[in-house]
C-alpha atoms as a PDB file:
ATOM      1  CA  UNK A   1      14.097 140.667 183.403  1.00  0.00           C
ATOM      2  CA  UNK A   2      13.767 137.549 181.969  1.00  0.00           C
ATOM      3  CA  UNK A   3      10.695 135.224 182.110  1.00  0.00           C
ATOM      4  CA  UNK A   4      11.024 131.390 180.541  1.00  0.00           C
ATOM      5  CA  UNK A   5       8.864 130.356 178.189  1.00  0.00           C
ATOM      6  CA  UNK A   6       5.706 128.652 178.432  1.00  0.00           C
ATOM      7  CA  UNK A   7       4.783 125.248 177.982  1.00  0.00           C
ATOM      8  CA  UNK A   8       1.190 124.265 177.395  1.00  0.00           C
ATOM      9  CA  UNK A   9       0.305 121.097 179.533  1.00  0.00           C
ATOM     10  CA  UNK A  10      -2.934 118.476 178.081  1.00  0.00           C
ATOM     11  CA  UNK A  11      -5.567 120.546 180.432  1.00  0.00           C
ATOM     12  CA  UNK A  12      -4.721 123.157 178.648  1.00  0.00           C
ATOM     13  CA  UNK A  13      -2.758 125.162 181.331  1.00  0.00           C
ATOM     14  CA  UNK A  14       0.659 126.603 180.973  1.00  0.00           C
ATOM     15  CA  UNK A  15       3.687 125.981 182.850  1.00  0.00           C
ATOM     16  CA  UNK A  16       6.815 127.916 182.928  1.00  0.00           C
ATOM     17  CA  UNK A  17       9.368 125.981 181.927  1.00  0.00           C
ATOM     18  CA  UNK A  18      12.070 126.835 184.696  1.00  0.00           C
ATOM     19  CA  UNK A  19      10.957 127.337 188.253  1.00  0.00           C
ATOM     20  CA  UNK A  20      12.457 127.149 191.383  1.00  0.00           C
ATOM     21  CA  UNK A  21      13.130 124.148 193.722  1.00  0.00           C
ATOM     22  CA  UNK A  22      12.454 124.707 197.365  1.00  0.00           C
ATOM     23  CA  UNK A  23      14.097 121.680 199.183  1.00  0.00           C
ATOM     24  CA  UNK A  24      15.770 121.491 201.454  1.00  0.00           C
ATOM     25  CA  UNK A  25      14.786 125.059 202.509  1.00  0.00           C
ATOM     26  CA  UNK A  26      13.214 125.713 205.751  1.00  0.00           C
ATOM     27  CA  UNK A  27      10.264 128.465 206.326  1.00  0.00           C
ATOM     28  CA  UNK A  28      12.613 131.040 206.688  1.00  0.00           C
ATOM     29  CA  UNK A  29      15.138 130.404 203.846  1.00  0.00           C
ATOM     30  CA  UNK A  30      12.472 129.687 201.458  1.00  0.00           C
ATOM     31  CA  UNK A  31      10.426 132.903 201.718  1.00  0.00           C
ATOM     32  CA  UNK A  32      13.450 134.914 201.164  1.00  0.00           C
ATOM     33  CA  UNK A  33      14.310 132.646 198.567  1.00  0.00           C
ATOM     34  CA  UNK A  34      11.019 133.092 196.709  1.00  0.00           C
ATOM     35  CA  UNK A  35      10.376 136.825 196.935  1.00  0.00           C
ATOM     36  CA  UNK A  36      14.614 136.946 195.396  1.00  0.00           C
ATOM     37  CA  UNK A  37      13.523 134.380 192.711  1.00  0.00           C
ATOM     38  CA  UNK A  38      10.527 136.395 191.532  1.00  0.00           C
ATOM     39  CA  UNK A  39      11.788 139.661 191.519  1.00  0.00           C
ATOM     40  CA  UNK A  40      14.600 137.931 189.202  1.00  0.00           C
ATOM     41  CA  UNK A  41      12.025 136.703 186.735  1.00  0.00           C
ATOM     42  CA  UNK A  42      10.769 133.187 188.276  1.00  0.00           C
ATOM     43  CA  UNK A  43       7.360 132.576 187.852  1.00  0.00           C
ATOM     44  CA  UNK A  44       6.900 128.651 188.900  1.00  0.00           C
ATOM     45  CA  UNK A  45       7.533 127.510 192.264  1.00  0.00           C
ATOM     46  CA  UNK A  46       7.984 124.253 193.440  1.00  0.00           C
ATOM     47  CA  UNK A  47       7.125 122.529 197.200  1.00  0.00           C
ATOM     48  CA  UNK A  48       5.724 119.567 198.829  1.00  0.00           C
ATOM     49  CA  UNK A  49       4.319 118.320 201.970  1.00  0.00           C
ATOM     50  CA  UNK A  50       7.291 116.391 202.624  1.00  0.00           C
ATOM     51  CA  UNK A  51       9.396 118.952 202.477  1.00  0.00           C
ATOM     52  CA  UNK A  52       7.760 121.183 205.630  1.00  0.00           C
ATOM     53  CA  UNK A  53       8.358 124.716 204.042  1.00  0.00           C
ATOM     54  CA  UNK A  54       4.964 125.229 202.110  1.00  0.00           C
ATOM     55  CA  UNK A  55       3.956 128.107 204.889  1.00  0.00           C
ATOM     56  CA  UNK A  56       7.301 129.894 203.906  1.00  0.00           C
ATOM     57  CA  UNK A  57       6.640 129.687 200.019  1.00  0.00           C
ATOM     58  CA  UNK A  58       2.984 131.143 201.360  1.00  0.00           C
ATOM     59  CA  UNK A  59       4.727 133.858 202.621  1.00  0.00           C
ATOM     60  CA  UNK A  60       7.240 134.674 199.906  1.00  0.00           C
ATOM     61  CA  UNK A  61       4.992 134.742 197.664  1.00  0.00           C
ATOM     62  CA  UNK A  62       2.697 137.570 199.234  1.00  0.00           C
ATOM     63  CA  UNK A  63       6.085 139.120 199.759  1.00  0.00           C
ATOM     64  CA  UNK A  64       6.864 139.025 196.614  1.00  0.00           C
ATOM     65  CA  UNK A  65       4.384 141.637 195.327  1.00  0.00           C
ATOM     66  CA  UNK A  66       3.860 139.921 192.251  1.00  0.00           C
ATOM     67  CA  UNK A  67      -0.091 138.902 191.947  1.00  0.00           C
ATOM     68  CA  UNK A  68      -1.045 135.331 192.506  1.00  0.00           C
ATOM     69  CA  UNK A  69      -2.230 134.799 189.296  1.00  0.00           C
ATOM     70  CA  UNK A  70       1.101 135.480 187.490  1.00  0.00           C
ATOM     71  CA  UNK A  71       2.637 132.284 189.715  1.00  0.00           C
ATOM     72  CA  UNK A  72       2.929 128.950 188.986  1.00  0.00           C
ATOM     73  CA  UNK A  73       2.763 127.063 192.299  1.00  0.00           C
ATOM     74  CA  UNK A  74       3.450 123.559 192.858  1.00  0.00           C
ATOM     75  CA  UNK A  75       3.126 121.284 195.747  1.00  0.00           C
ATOM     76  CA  UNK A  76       3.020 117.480 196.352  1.00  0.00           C
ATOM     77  CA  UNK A  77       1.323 115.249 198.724  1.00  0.00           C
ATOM     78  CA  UNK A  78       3.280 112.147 200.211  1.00  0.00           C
ATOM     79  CA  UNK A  79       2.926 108.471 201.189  1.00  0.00           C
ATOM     80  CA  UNK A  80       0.599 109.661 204.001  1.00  0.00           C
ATOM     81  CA  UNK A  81      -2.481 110.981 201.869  1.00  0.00           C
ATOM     82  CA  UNK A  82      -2.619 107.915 199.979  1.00  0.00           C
ATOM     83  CA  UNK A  83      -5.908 105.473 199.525  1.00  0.00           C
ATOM     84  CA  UNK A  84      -9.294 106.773 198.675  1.00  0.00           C
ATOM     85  CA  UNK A  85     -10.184 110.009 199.877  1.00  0.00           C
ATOM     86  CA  UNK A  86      -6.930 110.930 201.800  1.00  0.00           C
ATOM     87  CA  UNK A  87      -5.657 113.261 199.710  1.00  0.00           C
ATOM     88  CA  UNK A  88      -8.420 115.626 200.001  1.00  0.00           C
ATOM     89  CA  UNK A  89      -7.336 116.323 203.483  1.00  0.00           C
ATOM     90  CA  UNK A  90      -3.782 116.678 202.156  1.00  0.00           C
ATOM     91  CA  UNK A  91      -4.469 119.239 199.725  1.00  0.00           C
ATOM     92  CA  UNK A  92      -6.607 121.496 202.666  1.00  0.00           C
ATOM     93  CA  UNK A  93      -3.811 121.405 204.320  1.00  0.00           C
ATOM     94  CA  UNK A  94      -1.353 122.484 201.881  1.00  0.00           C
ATOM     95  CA  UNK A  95      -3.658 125.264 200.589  1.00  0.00           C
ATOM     96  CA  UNK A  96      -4.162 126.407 204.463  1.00  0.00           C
ATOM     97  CA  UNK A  97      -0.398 126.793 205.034  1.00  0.00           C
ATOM     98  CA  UNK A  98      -0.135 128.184 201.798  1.00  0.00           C
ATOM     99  CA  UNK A  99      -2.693 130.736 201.695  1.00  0.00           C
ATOM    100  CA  UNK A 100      -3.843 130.020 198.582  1.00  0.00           C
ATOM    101  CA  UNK A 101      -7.227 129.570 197.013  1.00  0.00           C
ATOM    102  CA  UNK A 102      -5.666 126.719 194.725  1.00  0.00           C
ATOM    103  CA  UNK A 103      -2.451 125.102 193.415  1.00  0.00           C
ATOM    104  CA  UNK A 104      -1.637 125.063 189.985  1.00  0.00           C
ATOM    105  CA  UNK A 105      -0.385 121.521 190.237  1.00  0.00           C
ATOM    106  CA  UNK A 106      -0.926 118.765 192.344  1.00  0.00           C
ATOM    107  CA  UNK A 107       1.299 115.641 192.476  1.00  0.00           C
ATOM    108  CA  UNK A 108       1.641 112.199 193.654  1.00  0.00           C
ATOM    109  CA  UNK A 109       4.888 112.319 195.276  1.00  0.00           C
ATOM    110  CA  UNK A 110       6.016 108.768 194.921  1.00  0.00           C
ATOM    111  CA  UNK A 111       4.064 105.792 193.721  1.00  0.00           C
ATOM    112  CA  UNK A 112       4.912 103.445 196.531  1.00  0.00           C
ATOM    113  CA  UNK A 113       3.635 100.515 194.295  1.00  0.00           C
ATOM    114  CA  UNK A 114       3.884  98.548 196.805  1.00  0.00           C
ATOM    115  CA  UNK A 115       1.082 100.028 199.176  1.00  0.00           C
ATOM    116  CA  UNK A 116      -0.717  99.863 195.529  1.00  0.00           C
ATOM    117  CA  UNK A 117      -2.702 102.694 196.590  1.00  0.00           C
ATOM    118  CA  UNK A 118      -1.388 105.324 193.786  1.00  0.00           C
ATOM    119  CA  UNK A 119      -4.562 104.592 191.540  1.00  0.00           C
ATOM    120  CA  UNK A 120      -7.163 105.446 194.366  1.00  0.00           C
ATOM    121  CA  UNK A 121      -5.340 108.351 195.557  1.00  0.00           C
ATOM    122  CA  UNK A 122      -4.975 109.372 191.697  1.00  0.00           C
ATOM    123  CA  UNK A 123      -9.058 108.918 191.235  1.00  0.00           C
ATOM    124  CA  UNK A 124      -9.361 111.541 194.138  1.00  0.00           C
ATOM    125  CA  UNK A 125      -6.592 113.935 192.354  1.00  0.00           C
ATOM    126  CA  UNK A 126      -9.362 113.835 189.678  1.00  0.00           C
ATOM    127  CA  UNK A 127     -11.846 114.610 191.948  1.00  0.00           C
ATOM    128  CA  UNK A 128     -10.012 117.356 193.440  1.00  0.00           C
ATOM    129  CA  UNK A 129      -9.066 119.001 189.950  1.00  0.00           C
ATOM    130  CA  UNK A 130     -12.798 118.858 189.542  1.00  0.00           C
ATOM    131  CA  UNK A 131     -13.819 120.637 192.516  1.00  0.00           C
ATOM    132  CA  UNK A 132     -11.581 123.995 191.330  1.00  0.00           C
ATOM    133  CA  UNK A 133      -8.937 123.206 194.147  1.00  0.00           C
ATOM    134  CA  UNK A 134      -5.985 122.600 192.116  1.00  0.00           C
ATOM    135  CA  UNK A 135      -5.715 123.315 188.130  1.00  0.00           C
ATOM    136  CA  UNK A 136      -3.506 120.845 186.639  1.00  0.00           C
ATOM    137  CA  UNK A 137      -2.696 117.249 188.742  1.00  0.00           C
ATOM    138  CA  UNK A 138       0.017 114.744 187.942  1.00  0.00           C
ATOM    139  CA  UNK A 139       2.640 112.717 189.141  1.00  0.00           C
ATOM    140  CA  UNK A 140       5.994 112.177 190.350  1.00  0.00           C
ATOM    141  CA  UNK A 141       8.747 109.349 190.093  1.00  0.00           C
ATOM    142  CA  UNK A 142       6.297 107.459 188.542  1.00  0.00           C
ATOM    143  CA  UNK A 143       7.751 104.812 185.998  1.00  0.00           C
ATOM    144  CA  UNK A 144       5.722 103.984 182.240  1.00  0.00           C
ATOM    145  CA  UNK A 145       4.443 100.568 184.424  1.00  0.00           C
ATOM    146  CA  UNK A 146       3.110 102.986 187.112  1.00  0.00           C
ATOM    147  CA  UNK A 147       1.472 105.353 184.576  1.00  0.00           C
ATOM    148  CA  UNK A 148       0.274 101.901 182.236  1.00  0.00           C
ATOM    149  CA  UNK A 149      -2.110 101.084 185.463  1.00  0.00           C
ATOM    150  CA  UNK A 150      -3.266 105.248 185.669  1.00  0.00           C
ATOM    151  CA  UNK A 151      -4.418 104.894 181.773  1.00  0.00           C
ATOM    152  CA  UNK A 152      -6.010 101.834 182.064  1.00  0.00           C
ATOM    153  CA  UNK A 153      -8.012 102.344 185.610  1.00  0.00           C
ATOM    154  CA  UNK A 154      -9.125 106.016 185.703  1.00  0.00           C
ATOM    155  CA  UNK A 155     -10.162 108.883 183.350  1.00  0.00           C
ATOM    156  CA  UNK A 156      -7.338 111.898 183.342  1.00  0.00           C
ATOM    157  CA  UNK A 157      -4.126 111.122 182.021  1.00  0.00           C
ATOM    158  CA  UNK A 158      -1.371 113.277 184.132  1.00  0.00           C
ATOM    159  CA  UNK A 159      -0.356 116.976 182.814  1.00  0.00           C
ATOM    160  CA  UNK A 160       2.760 115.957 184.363  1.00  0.00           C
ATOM    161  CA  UNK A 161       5.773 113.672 186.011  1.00  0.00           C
ATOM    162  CA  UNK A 162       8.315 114.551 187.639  1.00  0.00           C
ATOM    163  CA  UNK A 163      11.274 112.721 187.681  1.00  0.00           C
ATOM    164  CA  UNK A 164      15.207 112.871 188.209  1.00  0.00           C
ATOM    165  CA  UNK A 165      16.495 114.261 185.062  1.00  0.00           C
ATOM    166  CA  UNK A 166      19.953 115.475 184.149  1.00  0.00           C
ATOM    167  CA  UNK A 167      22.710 114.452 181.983  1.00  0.00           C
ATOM    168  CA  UNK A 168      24.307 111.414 184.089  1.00  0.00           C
ATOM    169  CA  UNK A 169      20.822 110.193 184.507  1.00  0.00           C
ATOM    170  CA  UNK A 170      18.938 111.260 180.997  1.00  0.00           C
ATOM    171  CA  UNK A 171      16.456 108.655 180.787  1.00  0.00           C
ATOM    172  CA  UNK A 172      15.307 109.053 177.703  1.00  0.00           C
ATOM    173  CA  UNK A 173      13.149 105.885 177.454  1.00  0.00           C
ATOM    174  CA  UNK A 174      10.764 107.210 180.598  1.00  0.00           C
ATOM    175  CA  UNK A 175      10.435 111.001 178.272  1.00  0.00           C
ATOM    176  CA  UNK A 176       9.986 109.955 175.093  1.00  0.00           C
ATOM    177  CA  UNK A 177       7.156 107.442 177.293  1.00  0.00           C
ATOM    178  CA  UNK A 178       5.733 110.679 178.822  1.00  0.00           C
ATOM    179  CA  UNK A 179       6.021 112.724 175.589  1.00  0.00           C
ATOM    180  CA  UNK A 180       4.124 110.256 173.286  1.00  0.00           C
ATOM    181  CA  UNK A 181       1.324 110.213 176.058  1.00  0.00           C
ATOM    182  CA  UNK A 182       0.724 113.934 176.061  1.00  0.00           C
ATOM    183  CA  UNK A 183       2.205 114.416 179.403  1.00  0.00           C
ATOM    184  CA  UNK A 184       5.267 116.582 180.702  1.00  0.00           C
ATOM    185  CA  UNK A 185       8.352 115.717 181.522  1.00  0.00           C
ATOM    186  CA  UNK A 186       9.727 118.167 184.577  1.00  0.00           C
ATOM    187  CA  UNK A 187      13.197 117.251 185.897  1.00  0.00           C
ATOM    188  CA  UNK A 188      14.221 117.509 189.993  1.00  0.00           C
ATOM    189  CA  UNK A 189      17.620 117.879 190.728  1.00  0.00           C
ATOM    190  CA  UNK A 190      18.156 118.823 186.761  1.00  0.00           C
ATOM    191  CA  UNK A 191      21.992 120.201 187.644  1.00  0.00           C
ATOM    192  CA  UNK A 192      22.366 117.136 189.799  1.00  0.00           C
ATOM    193  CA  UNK A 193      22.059 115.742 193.365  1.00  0.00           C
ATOM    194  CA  UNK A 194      25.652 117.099 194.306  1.00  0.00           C
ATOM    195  CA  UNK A 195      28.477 119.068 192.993  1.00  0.00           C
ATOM    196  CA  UNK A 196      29.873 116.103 190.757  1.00  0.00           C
ATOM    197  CA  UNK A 197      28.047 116.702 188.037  1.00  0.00           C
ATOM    198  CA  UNK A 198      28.870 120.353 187.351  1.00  0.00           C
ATOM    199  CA  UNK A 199      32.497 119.455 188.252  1.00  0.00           C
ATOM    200  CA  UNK A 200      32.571 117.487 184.908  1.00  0.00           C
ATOM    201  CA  UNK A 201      35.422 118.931 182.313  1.00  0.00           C
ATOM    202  CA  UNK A 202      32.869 118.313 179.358  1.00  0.00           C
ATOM    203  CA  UNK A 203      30.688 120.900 181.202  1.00  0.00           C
ATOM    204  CA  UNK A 204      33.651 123.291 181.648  1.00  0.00           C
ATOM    205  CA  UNK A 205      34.927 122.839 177.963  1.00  0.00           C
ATOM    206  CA  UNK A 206      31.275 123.465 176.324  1.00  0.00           C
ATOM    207  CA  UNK A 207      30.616 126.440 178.839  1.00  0.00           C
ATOM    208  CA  UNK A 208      33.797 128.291 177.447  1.00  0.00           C
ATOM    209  CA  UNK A 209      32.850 127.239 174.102  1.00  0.00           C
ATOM    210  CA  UNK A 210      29.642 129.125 174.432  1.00  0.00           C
ATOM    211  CA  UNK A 211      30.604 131.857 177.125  1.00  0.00           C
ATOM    212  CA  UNK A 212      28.699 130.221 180.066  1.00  0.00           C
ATOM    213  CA  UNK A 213      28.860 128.548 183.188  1.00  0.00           C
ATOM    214  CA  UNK A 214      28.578 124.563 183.636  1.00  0.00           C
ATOM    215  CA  UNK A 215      25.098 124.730 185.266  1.00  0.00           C
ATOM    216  CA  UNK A 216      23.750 127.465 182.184  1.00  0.00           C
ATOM    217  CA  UNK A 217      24.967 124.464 180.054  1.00  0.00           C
ATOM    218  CA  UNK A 218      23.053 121.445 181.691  1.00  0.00           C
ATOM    219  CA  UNK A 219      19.830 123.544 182.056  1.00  0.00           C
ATOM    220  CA  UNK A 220      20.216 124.528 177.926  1.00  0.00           C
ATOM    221  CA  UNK A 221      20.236 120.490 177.920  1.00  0.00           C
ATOM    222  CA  UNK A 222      17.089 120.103 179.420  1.00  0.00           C
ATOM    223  CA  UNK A 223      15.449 122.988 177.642  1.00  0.00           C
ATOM    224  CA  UNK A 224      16.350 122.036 174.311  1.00  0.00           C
ATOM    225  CA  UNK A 225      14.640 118.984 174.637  1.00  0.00           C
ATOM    226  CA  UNK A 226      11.647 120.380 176.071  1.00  0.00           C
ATOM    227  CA  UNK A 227      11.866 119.505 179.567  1.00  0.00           C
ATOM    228  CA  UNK A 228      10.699 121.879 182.495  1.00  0.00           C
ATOM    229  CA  UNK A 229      13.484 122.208 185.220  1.00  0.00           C
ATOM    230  CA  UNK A 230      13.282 123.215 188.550  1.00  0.00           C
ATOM    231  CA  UNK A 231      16.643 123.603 189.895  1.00  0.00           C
ATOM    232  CA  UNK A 232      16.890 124.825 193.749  1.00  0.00           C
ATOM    233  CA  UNK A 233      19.266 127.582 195.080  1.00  0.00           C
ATOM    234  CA  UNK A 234      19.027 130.221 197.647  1.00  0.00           C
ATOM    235  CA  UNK A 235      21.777 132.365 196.119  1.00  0.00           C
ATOM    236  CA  UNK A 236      20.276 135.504 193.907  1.00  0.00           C
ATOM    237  CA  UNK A 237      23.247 134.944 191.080  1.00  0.00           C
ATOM    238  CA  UNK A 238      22.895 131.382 190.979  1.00  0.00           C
ATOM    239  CA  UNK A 239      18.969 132.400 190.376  1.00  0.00           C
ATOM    240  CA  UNK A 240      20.056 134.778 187.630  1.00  0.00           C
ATOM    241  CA  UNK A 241      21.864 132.258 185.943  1.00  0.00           C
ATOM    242  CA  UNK A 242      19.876 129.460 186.028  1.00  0.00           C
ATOM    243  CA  UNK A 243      17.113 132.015 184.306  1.00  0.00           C
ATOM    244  CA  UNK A 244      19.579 132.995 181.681  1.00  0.00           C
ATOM    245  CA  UNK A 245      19.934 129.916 179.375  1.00  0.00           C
ATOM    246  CA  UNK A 246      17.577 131.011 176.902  1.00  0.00           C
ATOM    247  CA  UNK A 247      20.195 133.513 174.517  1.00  0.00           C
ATOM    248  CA  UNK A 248      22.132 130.478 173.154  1.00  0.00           C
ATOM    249  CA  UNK A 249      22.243 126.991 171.714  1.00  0.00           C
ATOM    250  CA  UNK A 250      23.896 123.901 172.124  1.00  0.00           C
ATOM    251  CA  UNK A 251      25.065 122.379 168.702  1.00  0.00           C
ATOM    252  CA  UNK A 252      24.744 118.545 167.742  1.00  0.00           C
ATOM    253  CA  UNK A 253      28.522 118.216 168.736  1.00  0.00           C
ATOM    254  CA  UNK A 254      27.883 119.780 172.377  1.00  0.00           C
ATOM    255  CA  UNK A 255      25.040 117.502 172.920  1.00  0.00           C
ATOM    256  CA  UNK A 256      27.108 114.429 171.625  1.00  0.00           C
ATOM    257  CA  UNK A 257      30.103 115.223 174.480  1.00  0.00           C
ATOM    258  CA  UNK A 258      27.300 115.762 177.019  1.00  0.00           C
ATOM    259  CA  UNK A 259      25.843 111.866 176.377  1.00  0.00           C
ATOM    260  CA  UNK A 260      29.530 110.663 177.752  1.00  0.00           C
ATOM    261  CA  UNK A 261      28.127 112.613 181.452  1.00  0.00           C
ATOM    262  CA  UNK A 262      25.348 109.003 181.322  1.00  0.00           C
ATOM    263  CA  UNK A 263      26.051 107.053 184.198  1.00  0.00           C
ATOM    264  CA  UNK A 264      24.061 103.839 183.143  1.00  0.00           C
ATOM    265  CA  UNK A 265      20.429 102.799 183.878  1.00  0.00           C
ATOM    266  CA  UNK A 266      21.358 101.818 187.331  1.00  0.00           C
ATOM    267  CA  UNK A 267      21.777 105.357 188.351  1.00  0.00           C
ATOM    268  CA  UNK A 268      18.925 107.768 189.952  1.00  0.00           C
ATOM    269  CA  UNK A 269      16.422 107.276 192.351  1.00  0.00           C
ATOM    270  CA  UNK A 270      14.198 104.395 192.696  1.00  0.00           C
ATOM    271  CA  UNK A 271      10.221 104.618 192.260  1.00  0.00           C
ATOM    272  CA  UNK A 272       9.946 103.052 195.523  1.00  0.00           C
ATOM    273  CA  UNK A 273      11.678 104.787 197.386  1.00  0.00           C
ATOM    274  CA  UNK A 274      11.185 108.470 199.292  1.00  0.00           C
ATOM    275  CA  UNK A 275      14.045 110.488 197.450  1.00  0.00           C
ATOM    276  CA  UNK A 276      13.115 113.819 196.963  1.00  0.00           C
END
């Protein structure tokens, strides 16, 4: 079985680098999902409010067998627990439906600058981290501008952001931002948003090269630059696959063929809007 390695976050914690995404799965598909994903070596599991299946990861993962403190669980609270003290509630809520004690990590879903409520919402995250209720807090689709205002106006700097990260949208201005502020860098949507992107010749060419599939190839990307991935599928071998990018190595020429995959700056999803 393989387990991905671990990368240590500013708190201290550890997150495994490759988890699974859970949208757009419902209750249903995602507990089967979760109790296939751990038995195949996943450790880190990734939900949200927004996406309505945190009772189903809840259940996979007492399904699962595996004990709660070997897990890595994520979850994310939306534009509706923002503003001071809100996101208290939100976090009961995901814990109850759940069935968890804590979360490993908490994020800010979007920063909807402009409700401008992201830096009282994140001054409660603090408080919450505080109170035992969730380990690690950070962000998500939050831009250097966004995380400027966090640095100046409150007192925890986030473990982590998530963003869209893959080869036609590689943004390395936001990582090396996030990297040279201590904080992670954890792609959604790291093999894409749709089938385009895999569907690339480059990808097909440098998976032959090196005996693997397209998607093995984009998730080497992101590990090799020390970005945590969650990419979502329900299907066991695409779970297996994803896992298995850790017994090879892409060479300076690979990763020179994959920058021709960047579809300009203009590409991704914006900050302000609900994309994920």
């Amino acid at each position: 079985m393989t387990l991905a390695p671990l990368i240590e976050l500013n708190d201290g914690y550890k997150i495994p680098q490759l988890g699974l995404g859970t949208w757009p799965l419902d209750d249903a598909q995602v507990a089967d999902a979760v109790v296939e994903a751990v038995s195949c070596g996943y450790r880190h599991i990734d939900t949200a409010v927004k996406y309505g299946n945190e009772t189903g990861v809840g259940n996979g993962i007492r399904a699962s067998g595996v004990a709660r403190g070997e897990l890595f669980v994520t979850t994310k609270l939306d534009g509706g627990f923002q503003g001071s003290g809100k996101a208290a509630a939100g976090l009961d809520g995901s814990l109850e439906r759940l069935g968890l004690d804590y979360v490993d990590l908490l994020l800010i879903h979007w920063p909807l600058p402009r409700r401008d409520e992201f830096v009282s919402t994140w001054k409660t995250f603090e408080e919450l981290q505080a109170s035992g209720k969730v380990r690690s807090i950070g962000v998500s689709n939050f831009k250097p501008s966004h995380l400027d205002r966090l640095f100046r106006e409150t007192d925890v700097v986030p473990a982590v952001n998530q963003i869209q990260v893959n080869p036609a949208i590689p943004r390395p201005v936001a990582i090396a931002f996030n990297e040279q502020h201590g904080i992670v860098t954890e792609s959604y949507s790291p093999l894409g948003a749709s089938s385009d992107l895999l569907n690339a010749p480059v990808l097909a060419s440098i998976g032959n090269k090196h005996g693997r599939t397209p998607g093995q190839v984009v998730l080497r990307w992101h590990v090799q630059q020390g970005l945590v991935a969650i990419p979502k599928t329900a299907n066991p071998q695409r779970m297996r696959e994803n896992l298995d990018v850790f017994g090879f190595e892409l060479d300076q020429d690979d990763l020179r063929r994959l920058q021709t995959l960047d579809a300009g700056p203009d590409a991704g999803v914006d900050s302000d809007v609900q994309g994920h």
